[in-house]
N, C-alpha and C. Protein backbone atom coordinates (compact mmCIF):
# COMPACT_ATOMS: atom_id res chain seq x y z
N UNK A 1 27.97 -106.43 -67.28
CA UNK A 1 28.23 -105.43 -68.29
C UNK A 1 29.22 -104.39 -67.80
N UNK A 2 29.49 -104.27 -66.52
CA UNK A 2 29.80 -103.04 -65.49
C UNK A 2 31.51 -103.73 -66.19
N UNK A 3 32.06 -105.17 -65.93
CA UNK A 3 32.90 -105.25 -65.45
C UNK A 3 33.62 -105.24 -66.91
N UNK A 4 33.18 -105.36 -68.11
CA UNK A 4 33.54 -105.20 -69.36
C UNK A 4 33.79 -104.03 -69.81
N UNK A 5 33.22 -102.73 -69.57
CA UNK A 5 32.83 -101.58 -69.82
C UNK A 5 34.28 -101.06 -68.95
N UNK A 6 35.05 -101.80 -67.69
CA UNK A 6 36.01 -101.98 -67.06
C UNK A 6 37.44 -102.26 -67.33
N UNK A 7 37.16 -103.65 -68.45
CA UNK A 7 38.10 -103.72 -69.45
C UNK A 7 38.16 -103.18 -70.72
N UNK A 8 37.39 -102.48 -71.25
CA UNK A 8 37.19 -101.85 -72.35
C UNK A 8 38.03 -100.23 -72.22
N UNK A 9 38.47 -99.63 -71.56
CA UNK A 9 39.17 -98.53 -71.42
C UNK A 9 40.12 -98.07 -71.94
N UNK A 10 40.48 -97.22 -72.57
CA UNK A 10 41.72 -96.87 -73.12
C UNK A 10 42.92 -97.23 -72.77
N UNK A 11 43.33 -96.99 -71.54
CA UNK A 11 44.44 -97.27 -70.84
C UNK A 11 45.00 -99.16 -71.26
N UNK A 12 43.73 -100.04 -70.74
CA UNK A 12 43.73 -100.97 -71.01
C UNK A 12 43.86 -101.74 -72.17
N UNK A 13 43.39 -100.74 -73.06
CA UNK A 13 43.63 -101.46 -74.79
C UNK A 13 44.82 -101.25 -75.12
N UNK A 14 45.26 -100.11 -74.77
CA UNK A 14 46.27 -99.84 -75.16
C UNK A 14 47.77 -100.39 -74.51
N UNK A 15 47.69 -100.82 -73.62
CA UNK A 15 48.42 -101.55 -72.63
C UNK A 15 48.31 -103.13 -73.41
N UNK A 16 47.20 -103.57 -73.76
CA UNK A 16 47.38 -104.84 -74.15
C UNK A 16 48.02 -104.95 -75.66
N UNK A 17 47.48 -103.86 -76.29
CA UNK A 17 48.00 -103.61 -78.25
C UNK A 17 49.58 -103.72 -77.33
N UNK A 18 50.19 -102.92 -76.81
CA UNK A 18 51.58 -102.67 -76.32
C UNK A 18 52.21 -103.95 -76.50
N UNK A 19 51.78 -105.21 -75.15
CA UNK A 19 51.71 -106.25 -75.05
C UNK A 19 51.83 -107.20 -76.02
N UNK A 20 50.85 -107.19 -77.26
CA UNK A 20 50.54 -107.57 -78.30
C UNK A 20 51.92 -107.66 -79.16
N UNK A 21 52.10 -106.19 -79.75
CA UNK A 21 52.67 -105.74 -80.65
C UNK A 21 54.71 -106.24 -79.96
N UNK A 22 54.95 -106.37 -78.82
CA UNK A 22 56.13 -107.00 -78.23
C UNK A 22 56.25 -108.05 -78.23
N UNK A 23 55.21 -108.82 -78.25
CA UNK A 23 54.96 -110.55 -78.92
C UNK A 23 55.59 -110.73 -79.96
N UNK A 24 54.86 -110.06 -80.80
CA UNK A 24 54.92 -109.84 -82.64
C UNK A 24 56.46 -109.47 -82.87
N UNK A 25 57.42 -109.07 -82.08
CA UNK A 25 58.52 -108.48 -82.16
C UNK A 25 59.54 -109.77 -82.10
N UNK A 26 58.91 -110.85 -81.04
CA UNK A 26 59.82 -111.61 -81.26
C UNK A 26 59.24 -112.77 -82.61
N UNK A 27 58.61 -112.69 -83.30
CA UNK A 27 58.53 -113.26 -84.66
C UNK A 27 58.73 -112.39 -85.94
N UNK A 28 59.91 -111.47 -85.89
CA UNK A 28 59.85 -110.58 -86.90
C UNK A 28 61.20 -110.20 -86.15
N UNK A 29 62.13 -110.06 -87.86
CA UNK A 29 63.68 -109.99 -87.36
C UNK A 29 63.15 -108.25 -87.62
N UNK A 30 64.88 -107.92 -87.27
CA UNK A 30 64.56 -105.96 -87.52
C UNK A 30 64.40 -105.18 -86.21
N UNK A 31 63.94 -105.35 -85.58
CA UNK A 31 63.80 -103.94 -84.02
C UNK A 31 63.19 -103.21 -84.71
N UNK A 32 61.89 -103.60 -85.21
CA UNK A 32 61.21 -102.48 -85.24
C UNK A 32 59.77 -102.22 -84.85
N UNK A 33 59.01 -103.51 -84.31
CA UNK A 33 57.62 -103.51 -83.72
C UNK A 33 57.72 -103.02 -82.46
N UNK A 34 59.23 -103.60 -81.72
CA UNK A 34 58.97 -103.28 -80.68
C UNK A 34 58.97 -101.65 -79.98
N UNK A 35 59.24 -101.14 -80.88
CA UNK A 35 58.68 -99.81 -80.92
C UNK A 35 57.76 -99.12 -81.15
N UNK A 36 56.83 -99.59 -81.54
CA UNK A 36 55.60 -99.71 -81.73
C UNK A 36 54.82 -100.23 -79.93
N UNK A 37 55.25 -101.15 -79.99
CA UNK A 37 54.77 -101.90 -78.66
C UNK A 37 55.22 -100.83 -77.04
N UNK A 38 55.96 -100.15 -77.46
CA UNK A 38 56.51 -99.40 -76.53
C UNK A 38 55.44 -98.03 -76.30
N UNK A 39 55.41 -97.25 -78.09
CA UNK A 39 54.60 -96.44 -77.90
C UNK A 39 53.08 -96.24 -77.69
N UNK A 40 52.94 -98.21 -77.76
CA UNK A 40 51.62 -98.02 -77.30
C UNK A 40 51.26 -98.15 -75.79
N UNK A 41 52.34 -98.63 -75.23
CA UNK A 41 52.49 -98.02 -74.16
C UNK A 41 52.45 -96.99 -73.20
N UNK A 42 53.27 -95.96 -74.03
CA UNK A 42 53.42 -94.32 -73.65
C UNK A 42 52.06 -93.87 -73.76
N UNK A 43 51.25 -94.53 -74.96
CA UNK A 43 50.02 -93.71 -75.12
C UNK A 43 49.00 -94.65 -73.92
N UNK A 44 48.84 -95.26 -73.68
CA UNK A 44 47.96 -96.10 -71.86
C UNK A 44 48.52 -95.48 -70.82
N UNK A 45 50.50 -94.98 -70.63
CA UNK A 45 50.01 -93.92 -69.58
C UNK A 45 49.49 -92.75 -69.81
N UNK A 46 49.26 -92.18 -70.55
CA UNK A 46 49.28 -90.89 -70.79
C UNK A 46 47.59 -90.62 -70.85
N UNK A 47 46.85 -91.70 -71.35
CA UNK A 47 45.31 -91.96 -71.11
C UNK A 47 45.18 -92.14 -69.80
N UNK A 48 46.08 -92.61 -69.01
CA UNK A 48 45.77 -92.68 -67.44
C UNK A 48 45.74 -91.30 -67.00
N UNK A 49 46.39 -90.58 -67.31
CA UNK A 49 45.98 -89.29 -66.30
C UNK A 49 45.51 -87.83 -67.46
N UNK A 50 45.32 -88.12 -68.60
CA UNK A 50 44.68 -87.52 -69.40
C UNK A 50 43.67 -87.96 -70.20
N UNK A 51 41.98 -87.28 -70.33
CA UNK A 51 40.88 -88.02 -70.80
C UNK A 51 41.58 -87.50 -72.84
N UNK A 52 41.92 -88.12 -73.55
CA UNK A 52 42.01 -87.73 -74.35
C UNK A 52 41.34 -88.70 -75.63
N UNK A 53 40.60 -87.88 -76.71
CA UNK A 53 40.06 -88.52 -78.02
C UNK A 53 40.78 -89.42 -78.51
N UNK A 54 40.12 -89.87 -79.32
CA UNK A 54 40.49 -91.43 -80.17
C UNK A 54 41.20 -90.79 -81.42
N UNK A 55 41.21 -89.70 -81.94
CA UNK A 55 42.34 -88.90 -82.48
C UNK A 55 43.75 -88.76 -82.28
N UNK A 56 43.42 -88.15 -80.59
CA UNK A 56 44.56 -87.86 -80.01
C UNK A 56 45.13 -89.08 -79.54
N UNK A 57 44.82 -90.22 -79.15
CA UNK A 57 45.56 -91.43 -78.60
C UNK A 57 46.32 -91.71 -79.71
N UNK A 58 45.43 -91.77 -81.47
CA UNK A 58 46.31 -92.43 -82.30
C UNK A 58 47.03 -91.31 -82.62
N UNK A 59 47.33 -89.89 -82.54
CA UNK A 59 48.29 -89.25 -83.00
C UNK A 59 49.49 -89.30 -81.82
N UNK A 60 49.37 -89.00 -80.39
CA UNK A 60 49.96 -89.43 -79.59
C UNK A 60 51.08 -90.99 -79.97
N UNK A 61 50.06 -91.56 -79.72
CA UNK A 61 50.83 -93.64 -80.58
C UNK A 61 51.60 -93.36 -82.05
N UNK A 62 51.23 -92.90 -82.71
CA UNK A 62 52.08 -92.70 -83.89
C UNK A 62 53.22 -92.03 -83.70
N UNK A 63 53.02 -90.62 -83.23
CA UNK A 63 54.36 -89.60 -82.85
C UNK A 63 55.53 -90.62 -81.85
N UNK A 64 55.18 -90.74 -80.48
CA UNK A 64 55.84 -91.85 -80.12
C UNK A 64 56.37 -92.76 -80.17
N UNK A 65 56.06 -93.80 -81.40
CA UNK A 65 56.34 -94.76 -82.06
C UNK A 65 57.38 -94.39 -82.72
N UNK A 66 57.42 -93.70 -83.56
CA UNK A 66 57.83 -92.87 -84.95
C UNK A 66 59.02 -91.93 -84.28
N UNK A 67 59.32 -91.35 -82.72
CA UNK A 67 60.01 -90.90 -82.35
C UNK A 67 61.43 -91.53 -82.12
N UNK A 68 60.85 -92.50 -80.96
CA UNK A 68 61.31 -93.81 -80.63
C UNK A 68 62.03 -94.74 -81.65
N UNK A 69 61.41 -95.38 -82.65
CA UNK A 69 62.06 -95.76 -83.68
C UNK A 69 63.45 -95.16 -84.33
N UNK A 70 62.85 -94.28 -84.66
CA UNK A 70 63.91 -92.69 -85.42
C UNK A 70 65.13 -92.42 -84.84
N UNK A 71 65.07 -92.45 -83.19
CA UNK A 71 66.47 -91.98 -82.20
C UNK A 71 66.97 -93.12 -81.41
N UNK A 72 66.10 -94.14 -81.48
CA UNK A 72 66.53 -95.67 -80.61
C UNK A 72 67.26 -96.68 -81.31
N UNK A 73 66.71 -96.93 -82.97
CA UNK A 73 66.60 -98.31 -83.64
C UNK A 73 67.87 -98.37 -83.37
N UNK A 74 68.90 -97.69 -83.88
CA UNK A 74 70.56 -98.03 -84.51
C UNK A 74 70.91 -98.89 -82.98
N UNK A 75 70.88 -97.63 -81.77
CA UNK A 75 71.29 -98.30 -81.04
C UNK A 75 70.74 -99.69 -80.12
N UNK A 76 69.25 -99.87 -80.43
CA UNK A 76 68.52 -101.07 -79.63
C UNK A 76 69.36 -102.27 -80.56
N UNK A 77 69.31 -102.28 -81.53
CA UNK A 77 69.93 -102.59 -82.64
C UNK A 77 70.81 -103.72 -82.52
N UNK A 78 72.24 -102.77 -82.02
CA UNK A 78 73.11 -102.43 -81.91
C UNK A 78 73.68 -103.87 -80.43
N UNK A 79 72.66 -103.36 -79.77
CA UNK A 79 72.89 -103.54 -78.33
C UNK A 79 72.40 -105.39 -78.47
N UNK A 80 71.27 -105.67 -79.14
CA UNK A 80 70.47 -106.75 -79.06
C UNK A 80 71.11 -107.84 -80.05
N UNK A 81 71.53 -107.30 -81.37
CA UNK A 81 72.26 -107.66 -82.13
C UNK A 81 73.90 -108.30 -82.31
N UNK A 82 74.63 -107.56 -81.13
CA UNK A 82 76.01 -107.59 -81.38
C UNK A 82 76.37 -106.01 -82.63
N UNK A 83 77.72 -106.09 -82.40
CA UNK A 83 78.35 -105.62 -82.92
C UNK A 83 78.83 -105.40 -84.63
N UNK A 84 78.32 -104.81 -85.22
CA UNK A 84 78.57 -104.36 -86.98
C UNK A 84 79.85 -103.99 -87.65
N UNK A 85 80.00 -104.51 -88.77
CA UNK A 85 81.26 -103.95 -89.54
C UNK A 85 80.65 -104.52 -90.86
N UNK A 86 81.71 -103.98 -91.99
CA UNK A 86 81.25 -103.81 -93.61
C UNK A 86 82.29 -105.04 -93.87
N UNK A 87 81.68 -105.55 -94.77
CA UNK A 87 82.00 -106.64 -95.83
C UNK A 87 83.09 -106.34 -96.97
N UNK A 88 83.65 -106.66 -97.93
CA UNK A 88 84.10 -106.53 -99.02
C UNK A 88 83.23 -105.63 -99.85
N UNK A 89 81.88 -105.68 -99.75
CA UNK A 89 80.52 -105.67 -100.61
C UNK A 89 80.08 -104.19 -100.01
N UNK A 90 80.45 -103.81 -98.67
CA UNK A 90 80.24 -102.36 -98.52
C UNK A 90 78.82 -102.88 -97.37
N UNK A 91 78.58 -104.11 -96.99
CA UNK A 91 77.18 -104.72 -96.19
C UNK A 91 77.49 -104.49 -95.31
N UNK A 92 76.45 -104.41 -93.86
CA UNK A 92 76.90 -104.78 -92.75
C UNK A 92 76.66 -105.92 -92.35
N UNK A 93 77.74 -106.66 -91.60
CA UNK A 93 77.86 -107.68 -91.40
C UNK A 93 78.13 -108.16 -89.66
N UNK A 94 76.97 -108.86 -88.99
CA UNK A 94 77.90 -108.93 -87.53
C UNK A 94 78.93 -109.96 -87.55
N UNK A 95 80.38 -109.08 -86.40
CA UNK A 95 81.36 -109.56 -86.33
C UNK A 95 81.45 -110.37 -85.43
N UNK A 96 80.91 -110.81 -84.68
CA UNK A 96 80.53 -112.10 -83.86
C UNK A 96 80.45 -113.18 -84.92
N UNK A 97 79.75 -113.25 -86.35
CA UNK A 97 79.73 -114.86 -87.37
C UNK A 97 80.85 -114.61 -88.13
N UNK A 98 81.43 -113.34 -88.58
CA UNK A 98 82.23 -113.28 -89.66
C UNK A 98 83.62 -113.49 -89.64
N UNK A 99 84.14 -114.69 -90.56
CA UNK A 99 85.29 -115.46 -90.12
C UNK A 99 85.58 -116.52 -89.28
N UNK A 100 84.10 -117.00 -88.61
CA UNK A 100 84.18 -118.10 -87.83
C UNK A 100 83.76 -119.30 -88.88
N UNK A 101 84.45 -120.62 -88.37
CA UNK A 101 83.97 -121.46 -88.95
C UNK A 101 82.98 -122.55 -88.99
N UNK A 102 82.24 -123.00 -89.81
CA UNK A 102 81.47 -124.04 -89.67
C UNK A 102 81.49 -125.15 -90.12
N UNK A 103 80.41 -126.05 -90.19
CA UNK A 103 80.70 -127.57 -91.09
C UNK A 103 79.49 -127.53 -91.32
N UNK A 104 79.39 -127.73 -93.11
CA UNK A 104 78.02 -128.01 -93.32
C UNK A 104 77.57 -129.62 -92.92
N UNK A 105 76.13 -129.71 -92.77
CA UNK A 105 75.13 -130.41 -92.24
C UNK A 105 74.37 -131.11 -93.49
N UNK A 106 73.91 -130.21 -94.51
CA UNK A 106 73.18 -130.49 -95.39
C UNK A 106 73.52 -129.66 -96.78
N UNK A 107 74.04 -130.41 -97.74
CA UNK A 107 74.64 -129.88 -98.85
C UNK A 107 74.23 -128.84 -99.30
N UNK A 108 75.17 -127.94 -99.19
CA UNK A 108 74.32 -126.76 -100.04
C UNK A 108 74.31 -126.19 -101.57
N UNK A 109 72.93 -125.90 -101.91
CA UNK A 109 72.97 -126.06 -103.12
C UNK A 109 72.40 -124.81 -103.89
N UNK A 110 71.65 -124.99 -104.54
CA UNK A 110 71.68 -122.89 -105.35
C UNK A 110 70.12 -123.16 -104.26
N UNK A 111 69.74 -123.82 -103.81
CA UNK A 111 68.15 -123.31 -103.01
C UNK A 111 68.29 -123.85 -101.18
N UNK A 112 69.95 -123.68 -101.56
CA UNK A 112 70.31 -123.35 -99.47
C UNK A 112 70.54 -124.56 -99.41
N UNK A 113 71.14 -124.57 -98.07
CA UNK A 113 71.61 -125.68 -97.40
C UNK A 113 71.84 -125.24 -95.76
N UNK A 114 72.45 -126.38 -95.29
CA UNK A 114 72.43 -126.08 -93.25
C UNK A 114 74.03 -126.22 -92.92
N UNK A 115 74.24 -125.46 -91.78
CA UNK A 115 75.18 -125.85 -91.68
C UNK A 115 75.66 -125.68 -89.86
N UNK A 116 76.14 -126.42 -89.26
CA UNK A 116 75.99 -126.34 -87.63
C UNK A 116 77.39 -125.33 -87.50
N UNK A 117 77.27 -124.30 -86.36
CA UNK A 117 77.95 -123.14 -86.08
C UNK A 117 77.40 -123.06 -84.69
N UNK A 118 78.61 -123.57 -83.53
CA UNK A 118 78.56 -123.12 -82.45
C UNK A 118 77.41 -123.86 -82.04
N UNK A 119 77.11 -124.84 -82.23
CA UNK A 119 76.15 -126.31 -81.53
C UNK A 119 74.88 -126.03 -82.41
N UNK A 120 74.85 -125.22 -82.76
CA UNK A 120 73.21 -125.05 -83.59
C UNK A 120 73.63 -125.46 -85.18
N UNK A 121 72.32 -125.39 -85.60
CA UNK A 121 72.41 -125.55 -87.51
C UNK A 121 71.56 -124.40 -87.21
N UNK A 122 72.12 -124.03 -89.26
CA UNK A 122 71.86 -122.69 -89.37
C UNK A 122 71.65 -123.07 -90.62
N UNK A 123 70.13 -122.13 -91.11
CA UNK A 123 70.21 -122.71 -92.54
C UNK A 123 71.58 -121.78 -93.47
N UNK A 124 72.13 -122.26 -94.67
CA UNK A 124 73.57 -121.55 -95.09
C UNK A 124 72.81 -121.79 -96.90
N UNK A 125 73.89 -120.47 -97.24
CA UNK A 125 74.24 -119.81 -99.09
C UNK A 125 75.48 -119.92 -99.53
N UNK A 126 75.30 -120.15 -100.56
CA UNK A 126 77.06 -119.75 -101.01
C UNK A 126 76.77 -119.98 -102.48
N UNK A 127 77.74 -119.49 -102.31
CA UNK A 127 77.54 -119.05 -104.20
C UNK A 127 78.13 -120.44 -105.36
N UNK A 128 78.75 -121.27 -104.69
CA UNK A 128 78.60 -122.92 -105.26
C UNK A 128 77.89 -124.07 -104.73
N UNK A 129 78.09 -125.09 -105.41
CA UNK A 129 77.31 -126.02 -104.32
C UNK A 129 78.67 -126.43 -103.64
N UNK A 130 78.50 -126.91 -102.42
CA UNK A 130 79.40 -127.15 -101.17
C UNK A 130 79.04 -128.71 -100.44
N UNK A 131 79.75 -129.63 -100.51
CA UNK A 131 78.93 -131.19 -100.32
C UNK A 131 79.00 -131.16 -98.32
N UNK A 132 78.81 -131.99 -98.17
CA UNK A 132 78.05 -132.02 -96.46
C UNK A 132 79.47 -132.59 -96.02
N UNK A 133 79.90 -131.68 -94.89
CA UNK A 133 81.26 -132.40 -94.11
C UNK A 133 82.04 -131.52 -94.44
N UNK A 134 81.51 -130.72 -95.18
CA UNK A 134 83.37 -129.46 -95.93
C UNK A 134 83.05 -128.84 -94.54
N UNK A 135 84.13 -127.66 -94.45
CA UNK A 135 84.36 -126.88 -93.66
C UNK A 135 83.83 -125.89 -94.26
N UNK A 136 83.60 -124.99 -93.53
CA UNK A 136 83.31 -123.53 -94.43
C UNK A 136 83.67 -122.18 -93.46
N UNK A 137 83.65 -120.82 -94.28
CA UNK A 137 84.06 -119.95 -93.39
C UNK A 137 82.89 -119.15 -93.53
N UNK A 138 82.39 -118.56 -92.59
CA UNK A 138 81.36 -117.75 -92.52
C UNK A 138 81.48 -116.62 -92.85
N UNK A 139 80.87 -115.86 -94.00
CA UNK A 139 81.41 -114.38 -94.35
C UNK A 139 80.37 -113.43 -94.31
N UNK A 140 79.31 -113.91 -93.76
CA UNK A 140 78.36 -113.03 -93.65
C UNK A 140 76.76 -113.66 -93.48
N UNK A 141 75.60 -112.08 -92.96
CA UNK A 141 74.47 -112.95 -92.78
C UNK A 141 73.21 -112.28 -92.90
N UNK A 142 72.17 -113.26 -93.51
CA UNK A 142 71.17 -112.55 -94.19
C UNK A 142 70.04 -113.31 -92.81
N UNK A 143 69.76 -112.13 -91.95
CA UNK A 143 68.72 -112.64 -91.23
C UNK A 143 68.88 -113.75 -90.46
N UNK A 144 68.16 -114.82 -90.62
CA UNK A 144 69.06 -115.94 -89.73
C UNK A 144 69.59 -117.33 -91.01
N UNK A 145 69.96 -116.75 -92.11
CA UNK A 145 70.76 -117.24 -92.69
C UNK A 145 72.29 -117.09 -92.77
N UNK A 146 73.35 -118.12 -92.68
CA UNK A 146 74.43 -117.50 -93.27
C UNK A 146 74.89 -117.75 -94.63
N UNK A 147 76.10 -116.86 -94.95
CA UNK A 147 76.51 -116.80 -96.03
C UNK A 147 77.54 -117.45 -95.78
N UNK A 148 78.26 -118.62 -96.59
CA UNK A 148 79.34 -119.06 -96.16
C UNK A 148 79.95 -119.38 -97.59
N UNK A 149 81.34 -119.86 -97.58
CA UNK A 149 82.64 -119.89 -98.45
C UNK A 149 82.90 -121.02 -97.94
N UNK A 150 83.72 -122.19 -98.94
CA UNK A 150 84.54 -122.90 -98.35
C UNK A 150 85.74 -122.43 -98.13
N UNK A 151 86.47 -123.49 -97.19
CA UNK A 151 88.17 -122.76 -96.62
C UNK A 151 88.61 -123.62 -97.74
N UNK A 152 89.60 -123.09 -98.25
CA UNK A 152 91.02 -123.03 -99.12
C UNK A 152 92.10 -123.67 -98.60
């Protein structure tokens, strides 16, 4: 019972939610759990050398979180992501896919299609249907979809 009562500690829960919640970060596009996962962090040290309520841990974890998020995201973002610029459409778009080309894989049609870019397939949109083997130009990207055009 001794050695449970051991793992049961603040420090320790909160260290593992941390843990947890940085998992969860890599199944979820956005940069934004892992800020979460961070401040639950801040709040296990801060239980290490302060006895503080189950109030104060979650107001502590929230403020932190919520700090972090607020003054980090653009640039974790930023950094993890590549590099941003605007579209025709006023979007942001990373400039690492935009204007590169691909070949579709699997016809695309008004409910998506694939298309290989740089040794991978990627599932792909476009605003016609596009038959398998065209070329296409990449103009943008929704998550880990792209948006693509045929070339002209």
């Amino acid at each position: 019972m001794d050695t449970l009562n051991e793992w049961l500690k603040p420090p320790i829960i909160w260290f593992a939610a941390g843990v947890l919640l940085l998992l969860l970060e890599f199944s979820s596009p956005g940069v934004v759990i892992l800020f979460f996962g961070i401040g639950a962090w801040l709040t296990a040290v801060l239980c290490l050398f302060i006895d503080l309520s189950i109030n104060m841990q979650l107001s502590a974890f929230i403020l932190s979180s919520l700090f972090l998020l607020i003054s980090l995201r653009k640039w974790f973002k930023s950094l993890l992501q590549g590099r941003f610029e605007s579209n025709e459409a006023g979007e942001e778009v990373l400039s690492e896919f935009v204007g590169k080309k691909a070949v579709v894989t699997r016809e695309i049609t008004a409910t998506g299609g694939k298309v290989e870019f740089q040794g991978s397939n990627w599932g792909a949109e476009a605003g016609t249907v596009i038959p398998q083997g065209t070329a296409v130009e990449i103009v943008g990207r929704n998550n880990i979809t792209l948006i693509v055009k045929p070339l002209t």
